[in-house]
Structure formats: C-alpha cells, structure tokens
C-alpha atoms as a PDB file:
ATOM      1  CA  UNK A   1      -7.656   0.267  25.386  1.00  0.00           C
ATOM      2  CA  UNK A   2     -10.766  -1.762  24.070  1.00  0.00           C
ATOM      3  CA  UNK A   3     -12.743   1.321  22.372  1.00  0.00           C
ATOM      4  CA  UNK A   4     -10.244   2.466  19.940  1.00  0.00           C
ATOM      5  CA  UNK A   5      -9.584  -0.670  19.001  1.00  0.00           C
ATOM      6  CA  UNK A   6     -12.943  -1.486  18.608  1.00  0.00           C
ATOM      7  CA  UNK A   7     -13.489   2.080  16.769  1.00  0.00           C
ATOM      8  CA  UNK A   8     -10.370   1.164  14.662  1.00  0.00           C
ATOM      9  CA  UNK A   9     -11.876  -2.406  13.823  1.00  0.00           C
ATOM     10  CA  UNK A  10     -15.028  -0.847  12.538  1.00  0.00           C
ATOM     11  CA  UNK A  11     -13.382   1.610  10.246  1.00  0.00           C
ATOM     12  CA  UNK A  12     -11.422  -1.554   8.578  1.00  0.00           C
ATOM     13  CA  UNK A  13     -14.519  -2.760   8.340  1.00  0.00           C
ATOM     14  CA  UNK A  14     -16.777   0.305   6.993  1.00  0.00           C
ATOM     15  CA  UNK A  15     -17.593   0.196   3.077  1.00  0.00           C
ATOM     16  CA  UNK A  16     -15.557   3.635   2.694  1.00  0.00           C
ATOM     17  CA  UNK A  17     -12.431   2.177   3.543  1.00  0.00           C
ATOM     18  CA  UNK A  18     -12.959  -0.385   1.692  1.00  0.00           C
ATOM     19  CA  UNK A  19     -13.421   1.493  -1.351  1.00  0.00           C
ATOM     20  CA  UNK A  20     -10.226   3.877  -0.392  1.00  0.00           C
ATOM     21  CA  UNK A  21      -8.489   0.675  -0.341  1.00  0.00           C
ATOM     22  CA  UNK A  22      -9.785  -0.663  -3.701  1.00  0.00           C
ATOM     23  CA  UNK A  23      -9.226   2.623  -4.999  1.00  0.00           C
ATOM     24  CA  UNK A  24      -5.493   3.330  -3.710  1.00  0.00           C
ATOM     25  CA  UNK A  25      -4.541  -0.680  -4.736  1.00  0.00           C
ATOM     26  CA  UNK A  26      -6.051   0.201  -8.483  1.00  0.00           C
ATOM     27  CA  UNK A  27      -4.218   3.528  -9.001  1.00  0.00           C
ATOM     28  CA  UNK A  28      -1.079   1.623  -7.312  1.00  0.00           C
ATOM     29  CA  UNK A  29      -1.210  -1.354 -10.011  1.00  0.00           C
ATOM     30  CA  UNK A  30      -2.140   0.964 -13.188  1.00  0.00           C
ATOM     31  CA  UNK A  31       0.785   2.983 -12.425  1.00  0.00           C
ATOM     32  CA  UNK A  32       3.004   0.296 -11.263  1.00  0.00           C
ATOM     33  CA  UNK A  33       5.393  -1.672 -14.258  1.00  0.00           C
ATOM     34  CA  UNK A  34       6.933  -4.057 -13.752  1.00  0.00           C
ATOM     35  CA  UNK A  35      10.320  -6.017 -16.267  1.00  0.00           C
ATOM     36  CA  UNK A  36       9.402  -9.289 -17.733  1.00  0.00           C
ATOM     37  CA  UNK A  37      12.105 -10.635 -15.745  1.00  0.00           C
ATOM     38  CA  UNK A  38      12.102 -12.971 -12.690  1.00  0.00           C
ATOM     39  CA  UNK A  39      11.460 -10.815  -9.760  1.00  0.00           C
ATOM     40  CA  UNK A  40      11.179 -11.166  -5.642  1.00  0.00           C
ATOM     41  CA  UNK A  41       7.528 -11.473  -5.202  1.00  0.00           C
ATOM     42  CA  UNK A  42       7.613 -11.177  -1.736  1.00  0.00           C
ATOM     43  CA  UNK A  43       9.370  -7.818  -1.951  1.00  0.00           C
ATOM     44  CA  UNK A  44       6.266  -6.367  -4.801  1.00  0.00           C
ATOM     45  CA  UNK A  45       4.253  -7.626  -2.165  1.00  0.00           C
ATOM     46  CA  UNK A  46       5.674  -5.715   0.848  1.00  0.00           C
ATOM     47  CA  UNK A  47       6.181  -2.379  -1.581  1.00  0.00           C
ATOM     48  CA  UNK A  48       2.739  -2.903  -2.573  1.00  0.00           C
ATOM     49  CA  UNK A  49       1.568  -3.287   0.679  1.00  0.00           C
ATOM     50  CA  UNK A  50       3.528  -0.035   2.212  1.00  0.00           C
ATOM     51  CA  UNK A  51       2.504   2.197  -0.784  1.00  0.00           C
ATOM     52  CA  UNK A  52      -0.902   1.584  -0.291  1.00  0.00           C
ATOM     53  CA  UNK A  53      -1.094   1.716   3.964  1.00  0.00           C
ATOM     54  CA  UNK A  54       0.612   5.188   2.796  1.00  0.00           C
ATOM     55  CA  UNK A  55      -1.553   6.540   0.299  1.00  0.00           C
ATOM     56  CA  UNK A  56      -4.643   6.141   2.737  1.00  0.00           C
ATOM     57  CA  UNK A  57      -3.383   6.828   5.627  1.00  0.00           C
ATOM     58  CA  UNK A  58      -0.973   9.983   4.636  1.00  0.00           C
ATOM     59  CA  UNK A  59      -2.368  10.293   1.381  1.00  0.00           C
ATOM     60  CA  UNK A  60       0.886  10.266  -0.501  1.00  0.00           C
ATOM     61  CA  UNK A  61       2.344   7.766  -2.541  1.00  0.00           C
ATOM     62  CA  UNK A  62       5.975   7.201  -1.643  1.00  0.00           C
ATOM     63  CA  UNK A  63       6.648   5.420  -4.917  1.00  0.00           C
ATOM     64  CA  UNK A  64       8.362   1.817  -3.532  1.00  0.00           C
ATOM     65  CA  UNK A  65       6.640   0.437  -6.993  1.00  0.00           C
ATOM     66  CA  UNK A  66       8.472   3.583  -9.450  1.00  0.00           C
ATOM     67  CA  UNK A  67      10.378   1.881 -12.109  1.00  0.00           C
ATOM     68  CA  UNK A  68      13.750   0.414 -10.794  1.00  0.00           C
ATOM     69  CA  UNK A  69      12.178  -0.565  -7.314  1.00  0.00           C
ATOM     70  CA  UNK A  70      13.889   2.229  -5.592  1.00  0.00           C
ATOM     71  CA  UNK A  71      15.276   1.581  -1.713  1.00  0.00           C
ATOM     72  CA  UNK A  72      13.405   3.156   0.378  1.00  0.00           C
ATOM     73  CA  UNK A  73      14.988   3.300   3.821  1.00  0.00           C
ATOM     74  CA  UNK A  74      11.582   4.287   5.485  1.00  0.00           C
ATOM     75  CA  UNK A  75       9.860   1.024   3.991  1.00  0.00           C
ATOM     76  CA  UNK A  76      12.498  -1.066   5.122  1.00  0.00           C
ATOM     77  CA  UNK A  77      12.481  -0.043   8.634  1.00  0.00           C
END
C-alpha cells in the first residue's frame, strides 16, 4: 500500500498540480459571486473546496458556487 501512496504524495507535490490547482481555484473565484449579505463561511469553504477537487480530478465543474448556492446532494454526501 506504501507506493501509491507515495506516487500519490508526489503528484500533490509536483509543480503541475500545483498550477492545475491555482488554475481551477482562479477560474472557481472569477466566476464565483457572492450577496453582500452575511453568509456561512464554512459552507463557501466546503463548496469551494468540492468544486475544485472536481474540476481537477473529473474535470468538470459541478457548480456548488452558481448563484443561489444550489444543494447539491453529491457534495453533501
């Protein structure tokens, strides 16, 4: 079990998914609004979070951060 965890600790680590990262937490954030109104910063933080583990790992954008904060069952599981 050591060697792909190792192998998955050194992509984490490699400059490319660093910049996928960067890149797919920029494009997240641009697009992203949010209301001038007191909001649940923990839950921007866990859309955030799930948008952008989806975007580089699936490379789709499930949209937790669209206007409204939409449920999405999937993210809350």
């Amino acid at each position: 079990m050591a060697a792909p965890r190792k192998a998955a600790s050194f992509e984490f680590h490699s400059a490319k998914f660093r910049k996928l990262t960067v890149d797919s937490l920029f494009e997240l954030l641009v697009h992203a609004w949010l209301l001038p109104t007191p909001i649940d910063l923990q839950d921007v933080l866990m859309r955030l979070t799930f948008d952008n583990v989806r975007m580089i790992t699936f490379g789709v954008d499930p949209g937790c951060l669209q206007p409204g904060l939409p449920k999405i069952p999937f993210a809350e599981a």
